[in-house]
C-alpha atoms as a PDB file:
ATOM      1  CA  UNK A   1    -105.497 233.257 175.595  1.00  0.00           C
ATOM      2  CA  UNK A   2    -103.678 230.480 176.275  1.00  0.00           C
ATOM      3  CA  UNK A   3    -102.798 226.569 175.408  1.00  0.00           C
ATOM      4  CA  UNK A   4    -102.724 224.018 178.494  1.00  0.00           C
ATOM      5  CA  UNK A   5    -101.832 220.477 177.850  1.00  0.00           C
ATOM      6  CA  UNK A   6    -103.958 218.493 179.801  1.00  0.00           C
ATOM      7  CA  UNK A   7    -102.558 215.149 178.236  1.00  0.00           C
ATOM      8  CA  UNK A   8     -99.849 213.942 175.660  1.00  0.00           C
ATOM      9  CA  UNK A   9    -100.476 210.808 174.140  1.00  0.00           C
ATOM     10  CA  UNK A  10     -97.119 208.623 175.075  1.00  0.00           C
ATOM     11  CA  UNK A  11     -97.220 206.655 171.831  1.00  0.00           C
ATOM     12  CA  UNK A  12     -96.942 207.594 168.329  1.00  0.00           C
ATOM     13  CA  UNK A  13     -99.776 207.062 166.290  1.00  0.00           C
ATOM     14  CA  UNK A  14     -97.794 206.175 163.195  1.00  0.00           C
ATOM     15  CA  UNK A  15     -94.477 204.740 163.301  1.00  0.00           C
ATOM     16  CA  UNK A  16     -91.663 202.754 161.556  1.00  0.00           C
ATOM     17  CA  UNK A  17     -92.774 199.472 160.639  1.00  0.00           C
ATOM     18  CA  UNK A  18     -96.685 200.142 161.238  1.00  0.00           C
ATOM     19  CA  UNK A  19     -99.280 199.136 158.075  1.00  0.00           C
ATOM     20  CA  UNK A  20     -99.135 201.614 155.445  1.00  0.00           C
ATOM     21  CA  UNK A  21     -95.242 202.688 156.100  1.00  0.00           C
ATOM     22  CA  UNK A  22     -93.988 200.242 153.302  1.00  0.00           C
ATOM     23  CA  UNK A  23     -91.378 202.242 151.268  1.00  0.00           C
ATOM     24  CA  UNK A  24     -91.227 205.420 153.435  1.00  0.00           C
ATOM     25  CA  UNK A  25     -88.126 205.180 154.998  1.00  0.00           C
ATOM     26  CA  UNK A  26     -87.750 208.210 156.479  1.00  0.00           C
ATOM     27  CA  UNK A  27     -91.495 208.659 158.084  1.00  0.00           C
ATOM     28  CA  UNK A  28     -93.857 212.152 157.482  1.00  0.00           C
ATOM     29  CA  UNK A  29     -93.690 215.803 157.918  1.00  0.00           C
ATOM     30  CA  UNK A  30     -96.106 218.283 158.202  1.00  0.00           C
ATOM     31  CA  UNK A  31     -99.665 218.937 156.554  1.00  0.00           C
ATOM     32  CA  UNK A  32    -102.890 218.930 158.019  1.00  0.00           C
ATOM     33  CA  UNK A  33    -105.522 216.713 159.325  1.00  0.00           C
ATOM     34  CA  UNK A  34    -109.520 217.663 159.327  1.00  0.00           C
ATOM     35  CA  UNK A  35    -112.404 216.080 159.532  1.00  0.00           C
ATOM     36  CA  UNK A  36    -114.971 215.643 156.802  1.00  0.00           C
ATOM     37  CA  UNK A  37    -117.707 212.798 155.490  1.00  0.00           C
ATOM     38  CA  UNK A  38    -117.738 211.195 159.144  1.00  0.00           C
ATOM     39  CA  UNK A  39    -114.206 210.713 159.420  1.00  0.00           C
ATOM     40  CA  UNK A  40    -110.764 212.227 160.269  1.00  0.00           C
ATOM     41  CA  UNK A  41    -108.402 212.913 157.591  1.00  0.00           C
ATOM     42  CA  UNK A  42    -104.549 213.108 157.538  1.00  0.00           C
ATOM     43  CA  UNK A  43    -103.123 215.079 154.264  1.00  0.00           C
ATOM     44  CA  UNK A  44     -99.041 214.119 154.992  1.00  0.00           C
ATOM     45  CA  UNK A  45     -95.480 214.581 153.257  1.00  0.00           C
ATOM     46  CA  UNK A  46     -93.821 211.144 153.080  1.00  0.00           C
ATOM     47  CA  UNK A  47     -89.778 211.280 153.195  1.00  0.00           C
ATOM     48  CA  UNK A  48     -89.897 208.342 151.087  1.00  0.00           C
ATOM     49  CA  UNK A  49     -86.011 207.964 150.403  1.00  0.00           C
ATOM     50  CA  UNK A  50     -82.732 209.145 149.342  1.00  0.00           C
ATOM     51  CA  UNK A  51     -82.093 211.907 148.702  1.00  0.00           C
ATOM     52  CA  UNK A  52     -83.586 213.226 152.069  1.00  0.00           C
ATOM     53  CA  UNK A  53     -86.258 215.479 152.612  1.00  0.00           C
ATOM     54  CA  UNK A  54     -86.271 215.204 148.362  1.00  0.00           C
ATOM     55  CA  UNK A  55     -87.523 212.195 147.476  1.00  0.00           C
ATOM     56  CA  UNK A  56     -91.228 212.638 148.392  1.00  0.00           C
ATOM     57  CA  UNK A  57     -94.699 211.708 148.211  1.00  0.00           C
ATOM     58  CA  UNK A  58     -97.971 213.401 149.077  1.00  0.00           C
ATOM     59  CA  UNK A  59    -100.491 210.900 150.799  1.00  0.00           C
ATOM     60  CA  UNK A  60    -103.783 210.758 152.390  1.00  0.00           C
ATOM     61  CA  UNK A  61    -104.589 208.542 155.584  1.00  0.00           C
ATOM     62  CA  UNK A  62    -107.748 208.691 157.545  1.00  0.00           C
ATOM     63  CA  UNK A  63    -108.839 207.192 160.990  1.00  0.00           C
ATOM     64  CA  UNK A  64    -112.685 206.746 162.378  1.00  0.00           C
ATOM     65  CA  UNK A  65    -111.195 207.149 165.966  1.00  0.00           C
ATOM     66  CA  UNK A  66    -108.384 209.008 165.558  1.00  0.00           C
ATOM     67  CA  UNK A  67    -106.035 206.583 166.885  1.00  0.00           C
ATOM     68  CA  UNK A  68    -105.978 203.837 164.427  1.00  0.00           C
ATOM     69  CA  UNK A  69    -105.256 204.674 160.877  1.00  0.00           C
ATOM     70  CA  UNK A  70    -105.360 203.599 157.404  1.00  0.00           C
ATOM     71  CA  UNK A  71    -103.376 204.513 154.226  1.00  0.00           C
ATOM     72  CA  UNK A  72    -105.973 205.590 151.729  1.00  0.00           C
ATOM     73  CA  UNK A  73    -104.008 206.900 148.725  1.00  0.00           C
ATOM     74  CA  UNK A  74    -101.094 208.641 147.333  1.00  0.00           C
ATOM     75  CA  UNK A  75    -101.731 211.959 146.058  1.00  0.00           C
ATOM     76  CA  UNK A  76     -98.657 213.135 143.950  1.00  0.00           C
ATOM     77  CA  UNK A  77     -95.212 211.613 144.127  1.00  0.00           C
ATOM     78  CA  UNK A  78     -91.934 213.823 143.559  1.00  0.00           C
ATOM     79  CA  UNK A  79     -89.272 212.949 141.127  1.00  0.00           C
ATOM     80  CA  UNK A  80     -86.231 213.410 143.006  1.00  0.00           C
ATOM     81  CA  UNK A  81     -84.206 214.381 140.467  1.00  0.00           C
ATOM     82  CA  UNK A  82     -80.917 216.131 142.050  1.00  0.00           C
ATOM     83  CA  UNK A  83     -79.611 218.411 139.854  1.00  0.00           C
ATOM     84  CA  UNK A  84     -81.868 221.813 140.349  1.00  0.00           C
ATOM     85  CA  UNK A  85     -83.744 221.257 136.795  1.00  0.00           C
ATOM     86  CA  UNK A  86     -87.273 219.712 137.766  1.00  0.00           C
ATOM     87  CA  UNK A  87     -89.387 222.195 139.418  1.00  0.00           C
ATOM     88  CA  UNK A  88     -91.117 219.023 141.159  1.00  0.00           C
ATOM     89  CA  UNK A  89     -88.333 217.685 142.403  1.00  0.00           C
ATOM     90  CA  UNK A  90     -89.380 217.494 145.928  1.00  0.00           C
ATOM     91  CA  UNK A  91     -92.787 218.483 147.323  1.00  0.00           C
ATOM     92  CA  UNK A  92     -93.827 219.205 150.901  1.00  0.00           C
ATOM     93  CA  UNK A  93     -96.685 220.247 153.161  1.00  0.00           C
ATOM     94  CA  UNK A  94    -100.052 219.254 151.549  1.00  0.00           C
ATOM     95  CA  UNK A  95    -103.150 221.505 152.632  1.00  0.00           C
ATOM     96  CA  UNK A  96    -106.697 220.741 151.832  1.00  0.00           C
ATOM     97  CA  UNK A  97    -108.928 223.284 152.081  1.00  0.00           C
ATOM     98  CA  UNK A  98    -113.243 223.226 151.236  1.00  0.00           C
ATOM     99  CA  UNK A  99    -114.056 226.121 148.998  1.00  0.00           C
ATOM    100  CA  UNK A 100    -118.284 226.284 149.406  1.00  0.00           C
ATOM    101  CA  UNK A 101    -118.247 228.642 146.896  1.00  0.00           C
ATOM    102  CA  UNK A 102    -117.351 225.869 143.951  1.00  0.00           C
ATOM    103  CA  UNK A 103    -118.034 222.906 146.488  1.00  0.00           C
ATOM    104  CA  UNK A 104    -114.949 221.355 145.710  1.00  0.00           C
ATOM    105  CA  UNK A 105    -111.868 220.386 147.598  1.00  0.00           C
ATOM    106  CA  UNK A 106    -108.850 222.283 147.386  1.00  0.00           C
ATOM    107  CA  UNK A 107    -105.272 220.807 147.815  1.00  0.00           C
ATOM    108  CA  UNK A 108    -102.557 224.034 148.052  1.00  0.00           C
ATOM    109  CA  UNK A 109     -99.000 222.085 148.117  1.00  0.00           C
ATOM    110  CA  UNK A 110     -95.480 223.040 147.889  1.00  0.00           C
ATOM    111  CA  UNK A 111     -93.034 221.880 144.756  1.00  0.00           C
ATOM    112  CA  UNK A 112     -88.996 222.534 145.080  1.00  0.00           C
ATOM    113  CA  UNK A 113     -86.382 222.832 142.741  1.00  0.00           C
ATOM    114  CA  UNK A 114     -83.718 220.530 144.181  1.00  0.00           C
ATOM    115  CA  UNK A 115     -79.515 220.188 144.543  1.00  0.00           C
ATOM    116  CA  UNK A 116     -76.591 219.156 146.421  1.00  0.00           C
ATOM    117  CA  UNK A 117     -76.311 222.051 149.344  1.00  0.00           C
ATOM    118  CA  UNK A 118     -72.799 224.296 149.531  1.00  0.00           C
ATOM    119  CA  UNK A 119     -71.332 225.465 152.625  1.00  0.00           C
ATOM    120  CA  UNK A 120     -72.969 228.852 151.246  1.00  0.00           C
ATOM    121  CA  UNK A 121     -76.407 228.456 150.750  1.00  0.00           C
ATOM    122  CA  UNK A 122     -79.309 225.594 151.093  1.00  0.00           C
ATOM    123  CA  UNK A 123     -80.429 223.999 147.440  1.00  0.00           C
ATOM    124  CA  UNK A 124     -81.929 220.684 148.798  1.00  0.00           C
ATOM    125  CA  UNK A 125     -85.186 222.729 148.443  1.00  0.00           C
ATOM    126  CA  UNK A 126     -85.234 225.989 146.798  1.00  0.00           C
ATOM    127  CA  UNK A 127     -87.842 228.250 144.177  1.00  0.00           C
ATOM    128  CA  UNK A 128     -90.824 227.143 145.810  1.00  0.00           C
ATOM    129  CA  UNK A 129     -93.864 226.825 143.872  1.00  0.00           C
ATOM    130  CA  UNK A 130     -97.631 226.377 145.476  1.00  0.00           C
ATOM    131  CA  UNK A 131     -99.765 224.664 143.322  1.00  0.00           C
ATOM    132  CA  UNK A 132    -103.245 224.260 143.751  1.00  0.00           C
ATOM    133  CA  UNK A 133    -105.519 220.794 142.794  1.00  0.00           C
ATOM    134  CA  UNK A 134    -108.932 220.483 142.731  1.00  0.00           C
ATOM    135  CA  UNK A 135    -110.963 217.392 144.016  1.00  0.00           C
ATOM    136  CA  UNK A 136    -112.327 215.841 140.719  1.00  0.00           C
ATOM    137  CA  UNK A 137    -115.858 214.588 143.292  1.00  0.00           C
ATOM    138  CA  UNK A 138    -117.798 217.720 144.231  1.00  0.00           C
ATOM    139  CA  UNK A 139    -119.020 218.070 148.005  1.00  0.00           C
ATOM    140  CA  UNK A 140    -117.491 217.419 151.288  1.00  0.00           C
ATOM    141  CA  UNK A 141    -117.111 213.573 150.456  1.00  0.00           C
ATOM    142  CA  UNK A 142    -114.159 214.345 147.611  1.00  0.00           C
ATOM    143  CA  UNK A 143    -111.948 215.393 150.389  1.00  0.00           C
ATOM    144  CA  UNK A 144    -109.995 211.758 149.283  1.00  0.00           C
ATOM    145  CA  UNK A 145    -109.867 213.209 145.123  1.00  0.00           C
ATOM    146  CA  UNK A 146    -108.490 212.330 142.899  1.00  0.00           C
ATOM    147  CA  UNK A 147    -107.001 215.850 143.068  1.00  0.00           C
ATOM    148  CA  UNK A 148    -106.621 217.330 139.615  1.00  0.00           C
ATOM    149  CA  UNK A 149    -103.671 220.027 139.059  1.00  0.00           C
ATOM    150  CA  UNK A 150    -105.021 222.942 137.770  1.00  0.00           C
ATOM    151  CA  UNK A 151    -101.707 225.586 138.598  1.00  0.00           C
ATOM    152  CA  UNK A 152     -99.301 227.605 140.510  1.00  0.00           C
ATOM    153  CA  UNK A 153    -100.999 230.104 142.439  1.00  0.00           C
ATOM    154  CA  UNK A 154     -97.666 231.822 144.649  1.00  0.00           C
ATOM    155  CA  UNK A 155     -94.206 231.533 143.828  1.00  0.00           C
ATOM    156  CA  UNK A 156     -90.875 233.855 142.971  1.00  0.00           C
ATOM    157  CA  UNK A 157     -91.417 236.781 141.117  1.00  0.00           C
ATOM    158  CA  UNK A 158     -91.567 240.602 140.710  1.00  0.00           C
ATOM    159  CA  UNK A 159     -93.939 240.786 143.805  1.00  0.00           C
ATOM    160  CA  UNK A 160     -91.425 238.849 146.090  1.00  0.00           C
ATOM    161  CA  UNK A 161     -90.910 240.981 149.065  1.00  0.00           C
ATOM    162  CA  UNK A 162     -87.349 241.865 150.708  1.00  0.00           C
ATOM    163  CA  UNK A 163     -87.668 238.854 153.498  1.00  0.00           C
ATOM    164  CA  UNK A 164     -88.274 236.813 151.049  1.00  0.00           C
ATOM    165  CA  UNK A 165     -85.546 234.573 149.515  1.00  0.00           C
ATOM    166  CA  UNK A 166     -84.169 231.553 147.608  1.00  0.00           C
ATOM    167  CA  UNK A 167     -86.096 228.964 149.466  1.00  0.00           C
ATOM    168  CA  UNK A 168     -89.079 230.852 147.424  1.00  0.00           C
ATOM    169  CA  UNK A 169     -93.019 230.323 148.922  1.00  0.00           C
ATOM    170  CA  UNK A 170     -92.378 227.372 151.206  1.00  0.00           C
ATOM    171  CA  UNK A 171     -95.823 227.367 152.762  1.00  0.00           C
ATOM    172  CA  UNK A 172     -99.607 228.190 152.450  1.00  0.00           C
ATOM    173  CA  UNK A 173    -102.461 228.018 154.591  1.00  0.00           C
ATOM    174  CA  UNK A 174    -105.932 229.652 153.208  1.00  0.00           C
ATOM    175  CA  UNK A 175    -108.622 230.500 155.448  1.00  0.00           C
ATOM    176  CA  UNK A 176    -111.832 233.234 155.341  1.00  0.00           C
ATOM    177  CA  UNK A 177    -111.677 236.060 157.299  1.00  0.00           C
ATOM    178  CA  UNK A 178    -113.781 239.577 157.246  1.00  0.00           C
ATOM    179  CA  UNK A 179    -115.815 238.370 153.609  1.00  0.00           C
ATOM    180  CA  UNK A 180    -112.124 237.545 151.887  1.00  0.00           C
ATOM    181  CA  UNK A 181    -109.836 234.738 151.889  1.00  0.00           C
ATOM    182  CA  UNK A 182    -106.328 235.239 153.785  1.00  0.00           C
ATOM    183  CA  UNK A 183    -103.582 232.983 153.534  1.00  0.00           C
ATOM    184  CA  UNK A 184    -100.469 232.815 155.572  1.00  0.00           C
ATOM    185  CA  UNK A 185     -97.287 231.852 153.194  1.00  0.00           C
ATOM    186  CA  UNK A 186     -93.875 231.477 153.777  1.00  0.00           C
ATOM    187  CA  UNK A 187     -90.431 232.113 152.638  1.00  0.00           C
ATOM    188  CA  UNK A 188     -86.488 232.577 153.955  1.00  0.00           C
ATOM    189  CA  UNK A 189     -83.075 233.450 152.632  1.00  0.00           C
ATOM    190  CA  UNK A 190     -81.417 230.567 152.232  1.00  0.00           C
ATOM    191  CA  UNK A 191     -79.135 231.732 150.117  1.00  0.00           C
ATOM    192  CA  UNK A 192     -77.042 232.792 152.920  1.00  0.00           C
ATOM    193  CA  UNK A 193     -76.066 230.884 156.129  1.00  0.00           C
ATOM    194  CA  UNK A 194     -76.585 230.494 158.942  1.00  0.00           C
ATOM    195  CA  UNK A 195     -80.216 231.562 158.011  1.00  0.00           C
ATOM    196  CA  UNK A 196     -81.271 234.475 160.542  1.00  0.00           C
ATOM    197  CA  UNK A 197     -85.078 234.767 159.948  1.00  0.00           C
ATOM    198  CA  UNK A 198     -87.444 232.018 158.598  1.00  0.00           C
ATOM    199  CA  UNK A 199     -90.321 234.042 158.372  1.00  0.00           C
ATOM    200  CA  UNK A 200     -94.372 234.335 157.580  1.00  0.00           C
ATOM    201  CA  UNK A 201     -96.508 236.843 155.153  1.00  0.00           C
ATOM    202  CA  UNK A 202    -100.072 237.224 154.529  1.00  0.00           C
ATOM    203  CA  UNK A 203    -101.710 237.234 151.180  1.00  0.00           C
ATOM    204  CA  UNK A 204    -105.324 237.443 150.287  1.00  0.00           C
ATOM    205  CA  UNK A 205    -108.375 237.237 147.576  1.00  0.00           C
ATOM    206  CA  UNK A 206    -111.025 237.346 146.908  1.00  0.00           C
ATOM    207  CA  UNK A 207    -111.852 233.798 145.770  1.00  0.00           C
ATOM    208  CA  UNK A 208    -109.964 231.135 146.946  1.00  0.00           C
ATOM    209  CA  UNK A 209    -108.872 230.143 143.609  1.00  0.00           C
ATOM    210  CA  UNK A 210    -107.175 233.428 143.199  1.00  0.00           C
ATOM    211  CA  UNK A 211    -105.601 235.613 142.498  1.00  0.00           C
ATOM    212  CA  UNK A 212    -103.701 236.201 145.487  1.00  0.00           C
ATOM    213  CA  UNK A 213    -101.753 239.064 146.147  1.00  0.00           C
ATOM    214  CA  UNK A 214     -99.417 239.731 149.466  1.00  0.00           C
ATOM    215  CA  UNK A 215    -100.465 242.044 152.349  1.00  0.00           C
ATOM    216  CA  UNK A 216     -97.428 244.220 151.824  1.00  0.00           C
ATOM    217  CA  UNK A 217     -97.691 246.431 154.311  1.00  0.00           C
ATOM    218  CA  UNK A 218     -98.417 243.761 157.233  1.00  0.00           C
ATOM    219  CA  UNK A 219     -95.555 241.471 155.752  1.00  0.00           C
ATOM    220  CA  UNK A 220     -93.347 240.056 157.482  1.00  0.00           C
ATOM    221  CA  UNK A 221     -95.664 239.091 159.727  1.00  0.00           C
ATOM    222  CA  UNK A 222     -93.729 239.413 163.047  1.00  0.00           C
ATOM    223  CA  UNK A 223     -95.230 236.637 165.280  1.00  0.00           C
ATOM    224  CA  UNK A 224     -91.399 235.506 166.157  1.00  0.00           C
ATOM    225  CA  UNK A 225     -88.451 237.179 165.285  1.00  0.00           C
ATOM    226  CA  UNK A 226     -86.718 233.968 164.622  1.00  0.00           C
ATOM    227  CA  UNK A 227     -88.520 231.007 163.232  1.00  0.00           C
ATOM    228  CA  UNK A 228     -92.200 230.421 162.319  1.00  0.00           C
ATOM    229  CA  UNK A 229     -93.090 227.970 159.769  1.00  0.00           C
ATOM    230  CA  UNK A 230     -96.194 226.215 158.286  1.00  0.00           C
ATOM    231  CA  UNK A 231     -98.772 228.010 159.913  1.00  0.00           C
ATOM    232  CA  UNK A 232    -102.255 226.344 160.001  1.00  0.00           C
ATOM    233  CA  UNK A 233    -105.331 228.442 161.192  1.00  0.00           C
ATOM    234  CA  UNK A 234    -108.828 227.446 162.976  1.00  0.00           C
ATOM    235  CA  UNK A 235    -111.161 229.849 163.718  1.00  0.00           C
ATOM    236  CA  UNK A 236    -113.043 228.987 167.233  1.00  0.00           C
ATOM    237  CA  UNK A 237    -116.662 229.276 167.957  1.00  0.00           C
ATOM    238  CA  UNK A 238    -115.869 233.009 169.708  1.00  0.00           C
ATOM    239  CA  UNK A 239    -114.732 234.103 166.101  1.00  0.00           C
ATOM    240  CA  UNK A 240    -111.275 234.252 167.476  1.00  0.00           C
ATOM    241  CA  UNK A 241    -108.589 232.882 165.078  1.00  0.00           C
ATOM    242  CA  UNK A 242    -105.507 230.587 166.362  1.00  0.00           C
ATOM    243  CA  UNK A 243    -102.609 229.706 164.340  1.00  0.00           C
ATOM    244  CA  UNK A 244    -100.348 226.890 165.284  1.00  0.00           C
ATOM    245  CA  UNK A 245     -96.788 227.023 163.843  1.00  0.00           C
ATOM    246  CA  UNK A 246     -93.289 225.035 163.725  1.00  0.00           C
ATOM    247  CA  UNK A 247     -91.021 227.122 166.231  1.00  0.00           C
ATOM    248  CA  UNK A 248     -90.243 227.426 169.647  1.00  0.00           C
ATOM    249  CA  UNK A 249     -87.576 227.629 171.696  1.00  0.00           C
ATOM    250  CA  UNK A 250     -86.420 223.894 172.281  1.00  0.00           C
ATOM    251  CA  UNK A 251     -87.466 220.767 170.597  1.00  0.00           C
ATOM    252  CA  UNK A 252     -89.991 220.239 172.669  1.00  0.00           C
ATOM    253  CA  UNK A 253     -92.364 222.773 171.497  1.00  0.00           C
ATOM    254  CA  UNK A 254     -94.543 224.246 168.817  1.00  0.00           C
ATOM    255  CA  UNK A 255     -96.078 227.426 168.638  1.00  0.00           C
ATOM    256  CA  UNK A 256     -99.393 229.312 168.306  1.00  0.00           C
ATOM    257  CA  UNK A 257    -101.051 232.839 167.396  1.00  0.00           C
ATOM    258  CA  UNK A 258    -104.195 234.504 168.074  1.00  0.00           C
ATOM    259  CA  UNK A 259    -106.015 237.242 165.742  1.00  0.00           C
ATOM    260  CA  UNK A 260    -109.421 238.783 166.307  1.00  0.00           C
ATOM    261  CA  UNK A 261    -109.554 239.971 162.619  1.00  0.00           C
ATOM    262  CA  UNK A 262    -107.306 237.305 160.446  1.00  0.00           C
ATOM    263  CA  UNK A 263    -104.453 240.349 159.521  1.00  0.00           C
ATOM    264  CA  UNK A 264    -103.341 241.364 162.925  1.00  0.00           C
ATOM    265  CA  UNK A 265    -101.267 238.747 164.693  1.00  0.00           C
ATOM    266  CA  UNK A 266    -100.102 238.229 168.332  1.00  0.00           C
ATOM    267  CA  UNK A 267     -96.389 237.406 169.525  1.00  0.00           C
ATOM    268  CA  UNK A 268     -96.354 233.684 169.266  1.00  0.00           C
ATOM    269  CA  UNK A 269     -96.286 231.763 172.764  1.00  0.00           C
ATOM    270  CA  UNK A 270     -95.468 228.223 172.724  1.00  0.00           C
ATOM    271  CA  UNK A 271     -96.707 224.974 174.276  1.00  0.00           C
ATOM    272  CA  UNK A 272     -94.194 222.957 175.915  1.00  0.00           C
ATOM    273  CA  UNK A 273     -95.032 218.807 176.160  1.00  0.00           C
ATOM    274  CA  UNK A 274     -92.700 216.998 175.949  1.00  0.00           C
ATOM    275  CA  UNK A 275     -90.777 215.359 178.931  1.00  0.00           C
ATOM    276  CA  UNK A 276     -89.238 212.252 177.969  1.00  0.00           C
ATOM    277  CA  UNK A 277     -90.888 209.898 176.335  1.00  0.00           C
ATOM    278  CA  UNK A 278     -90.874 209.022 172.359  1.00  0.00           C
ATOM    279  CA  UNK A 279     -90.222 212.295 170.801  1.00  0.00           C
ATOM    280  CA  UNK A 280     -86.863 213.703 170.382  1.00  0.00           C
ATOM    281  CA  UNK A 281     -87.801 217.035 167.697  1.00  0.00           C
ATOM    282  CA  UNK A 282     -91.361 218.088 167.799  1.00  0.00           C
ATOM    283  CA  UNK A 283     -91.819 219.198 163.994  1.00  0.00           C
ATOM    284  CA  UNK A 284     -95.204 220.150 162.647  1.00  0.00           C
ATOM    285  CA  UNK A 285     -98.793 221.064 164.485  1.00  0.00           C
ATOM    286  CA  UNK A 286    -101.246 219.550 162.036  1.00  0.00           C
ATOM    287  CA  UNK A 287    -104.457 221.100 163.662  1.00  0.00           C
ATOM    288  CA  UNK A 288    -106.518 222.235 166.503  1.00  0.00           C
ATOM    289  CA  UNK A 289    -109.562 220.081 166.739  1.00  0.00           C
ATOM    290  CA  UNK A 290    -112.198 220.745 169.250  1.00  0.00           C
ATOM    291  CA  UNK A 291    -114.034 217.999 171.460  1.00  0.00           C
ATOM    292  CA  UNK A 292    -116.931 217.438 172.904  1.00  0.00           C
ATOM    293  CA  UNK A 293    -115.462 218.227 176.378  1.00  0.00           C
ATOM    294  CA  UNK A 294    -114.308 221.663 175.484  1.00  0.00           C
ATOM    295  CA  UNK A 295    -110.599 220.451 175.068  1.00  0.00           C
ATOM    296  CA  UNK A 296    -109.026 220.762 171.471  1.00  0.00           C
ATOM    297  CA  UNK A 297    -106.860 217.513 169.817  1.00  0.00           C
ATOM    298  CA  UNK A 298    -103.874 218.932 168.273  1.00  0.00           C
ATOM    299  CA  UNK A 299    -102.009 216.118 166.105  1.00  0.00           C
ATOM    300  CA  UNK A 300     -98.238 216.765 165.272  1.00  0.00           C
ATOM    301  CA  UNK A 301     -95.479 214.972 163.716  1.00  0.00           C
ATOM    302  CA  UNK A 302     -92.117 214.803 165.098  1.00  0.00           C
ATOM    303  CA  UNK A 303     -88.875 212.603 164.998  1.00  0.00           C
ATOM    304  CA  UNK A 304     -88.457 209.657 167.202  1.00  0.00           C
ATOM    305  CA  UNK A 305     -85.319 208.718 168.713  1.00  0.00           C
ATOM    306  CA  UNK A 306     -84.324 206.980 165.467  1.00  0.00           C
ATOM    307  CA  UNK A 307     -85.279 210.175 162.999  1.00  0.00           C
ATOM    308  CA  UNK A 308     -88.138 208.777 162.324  1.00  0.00           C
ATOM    309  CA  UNK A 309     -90.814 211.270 161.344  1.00  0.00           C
ATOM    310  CA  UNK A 310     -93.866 210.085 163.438  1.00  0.00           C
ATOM    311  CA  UNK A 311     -97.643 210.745 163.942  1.00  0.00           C
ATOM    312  CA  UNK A 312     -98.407 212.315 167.129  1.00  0.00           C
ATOM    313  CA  UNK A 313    -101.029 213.871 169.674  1.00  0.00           C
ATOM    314  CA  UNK A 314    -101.620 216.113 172.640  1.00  0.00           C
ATOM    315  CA  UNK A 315    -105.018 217.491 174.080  1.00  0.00           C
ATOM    316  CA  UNK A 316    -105.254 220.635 175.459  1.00  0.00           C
ATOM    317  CA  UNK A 317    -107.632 222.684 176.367  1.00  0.00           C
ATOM    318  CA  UNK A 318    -107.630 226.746 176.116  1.00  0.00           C
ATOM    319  CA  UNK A 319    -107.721 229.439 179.023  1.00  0.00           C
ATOM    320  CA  UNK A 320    -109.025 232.540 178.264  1.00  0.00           C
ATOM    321  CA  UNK A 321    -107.547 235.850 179.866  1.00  0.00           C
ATOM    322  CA  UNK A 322    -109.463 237.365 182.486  1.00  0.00           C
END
C-alpha cells in the first residue's frame, strides 16, 4: 500500500498573525485533528513563548470546512518553570480519543520536567508523563470538555524498557485493535548525544482507561531504525491500520505504517510533498481523513520560513498493491 499526493495545499491554514494566534509566538506542533458533532476538530500544542518548546499551552480549534478556523478554547497551559522541579513544566502533543465504552472523551497528553540543556544530554524536556483527562459532557458532542484530569497513565519506572531513556514516554496514541486497546508510545535516550534512535513501543489494555502495560516482546517497534515519532493511527474501511509518523529522510517528508492486526508493523515509507513553496520543516501528520472521493486529507504542521509552526494540508489518495 501506498500514499500518492494528488495535491498540497500551497497556503498554510494557520499562520503568524491570523485570528486566534494572539500570544503564541512561536506557532503549534503536533496533535491530532478528527471530526465529531458535525465539525472538524484540531487538538494542538501552542509554543506560546520563551523558553522554547517549554512554555506551552494545549488548545482546541475547530473548522466547518476545514479551511477556515476558529480558536475554541485552551485546554491546559504549562508553567514554564526552568529549573527541572515542576513535572508540568512543558506539555506537548494532545490526543483525544472517544472511549464508547464510558461515552466520554478522552484527552492522553504529554507533561515534561524542564532545564537548561548541557552539551551532554537534552533537559529542555525530559521524565515524560502521559496523563489522561476526561471530557466532563458525555457523548460525542464533549469532544470541546472541559477536560477533567483524572492521572498519569505511562511514564518512567520499573517497567521502562532498555530503548527507553531520559526523555521518558514522549508520546501516546490509543486505538482498538483485535477486542483490546493498543497504543503506540514513545521514548529516546537523551541523555546522551547525538541521540542515535528516537524510537516507538506498543502498549495495550484492556480498557482504555487502563492499565496499560508494554508489548515487551514487540518493543522497539522497528518501523525506522532512526527516527519515528508521534504516531497517530486510522483504521480504513478494509480493516487495514495506517500509522502516520514524524520522520523521513529530508524535511520534506513524513512517514506512514501499515498493520493488518494493530501489533505487527511494516518498514515505514514516506511521502514526499514538498517542492518549494511555504514550508521549510514538515513536523507533525495530524491525521488521515477520508473523503467522499476516495482520497484521504492529511493535515500537518510544519515551520515556515520564519520558524513559525504552521497549520497545513495535503490530499492524497492510497494505491493498493497488486
Amino acid at each position: 500500500m501506498k500514499l500518492i499526493v494528488e495535491t498540497s495545499l500551497e497556503r498554510p491554514l494557520l499562520k503568524k498573525g491570523d485570528a486566534g494566534t494572539e500570544g503564541i509566538e512561536f506557532g503549534f506542533e503536533g496533535g491530532r485533528v478528527v471530526r465529531a458533532d458535525g465539525k472538524l476538530h484540531l487538538f494542538t500544542s501552542e509554543m506560546l513563548g520563551k523558553p522554547r518548546f517549554v512554555k506551552m499551552r494545549l488548545a482546541h480549534w475547530s473548522s466547518v470546512d476545514g479551511l477556515e478556523w476558529e480558536r475554541v478554547s485552551t485546554l491546559f497551559e504549562s508553567s514554564g518553570e526552568y529549573l527541572g522541579q515542576d513535572p508540568r513544566a512543558s506539555l506537548w502533543s494532545p490526543m483525544p480519543i472517544y472511549d464508547p465504552a464510558a461515552e466520554r472523551w478522552n484527552l492522553f497528553y504529554v507533561a515534561y520536567n524542564s532545564m537548561p540543556s548541557t552539551d551532554q544530554a537534552w533537559y529542555e524536556n525530559f521524565e515524560g508523563k502521559i496523563w489522561r483527562a476526561v471530557s466532563e459532557k458525555g457523548g460525542q458532542e464533549g469532544i470541546g470538555g472541559p477536560y477533567a484530569n483524572v492521572g498519569i497513565v505511562m511514564e518512567p519506572s520499573a517497567e521502562s524498557e532498555p530503548w527507553e531513556g531520559l526523555q521518558g514516554t514522549d508520546s501516546f496514541f490509543p486505538f482498538q485493535a483485535g477486542g483490546r486497546w493498543l497504543a503506540f508510545y514513545g521514548s529516546a535516550k537523551t541523555e546522551k548525544l547525538p541521540v542515535s534512535f528516537w524510537g516507538v513501543g506498543l502498549a495495550e489494555s484492556d480498557r482504555l482507561d487502563g492499565g496499560w502495560t508494554r508489548c515487551s516482546g514487540l518493543n522497539p517497534v522497528r518501523i525506522d531504525e532512526t527516527w519515528v515519532e508521534n504516531p497517530v493511527v486510522t483504521r480504513l474501511d478494509n480493516g487495514t491500520y495506517v500509522a502516520l509518523f514524524d520522520g523521513g529522510p529530508d524535511h520534506g517528508t513524513f512517514g506512514y505504517s501499515v498493520s493488518e492486526d494493530g501489533y505487527r508493523w511494516s518498514k515505514g515509507e514516506y511521502v514526499f510533498f514538498r517542492k518549494g513553496g511555504w514550508v521549510r520543516d514538515v513536523r507533525t501528520p495530524l491525521c488521515l481523513l477520508s473523503n467522499e472521493d476516495d482520497t484521504y486529507a492529511i493535515y500537518y504542521t510544519a515551520f515556515d520560513h520564519g520558524l513559525y509552526g504552521s497549520l497545513g494540508k495535503v490530499i492524497v489518495r492510497i494505491e493498493n498493491n497488486s
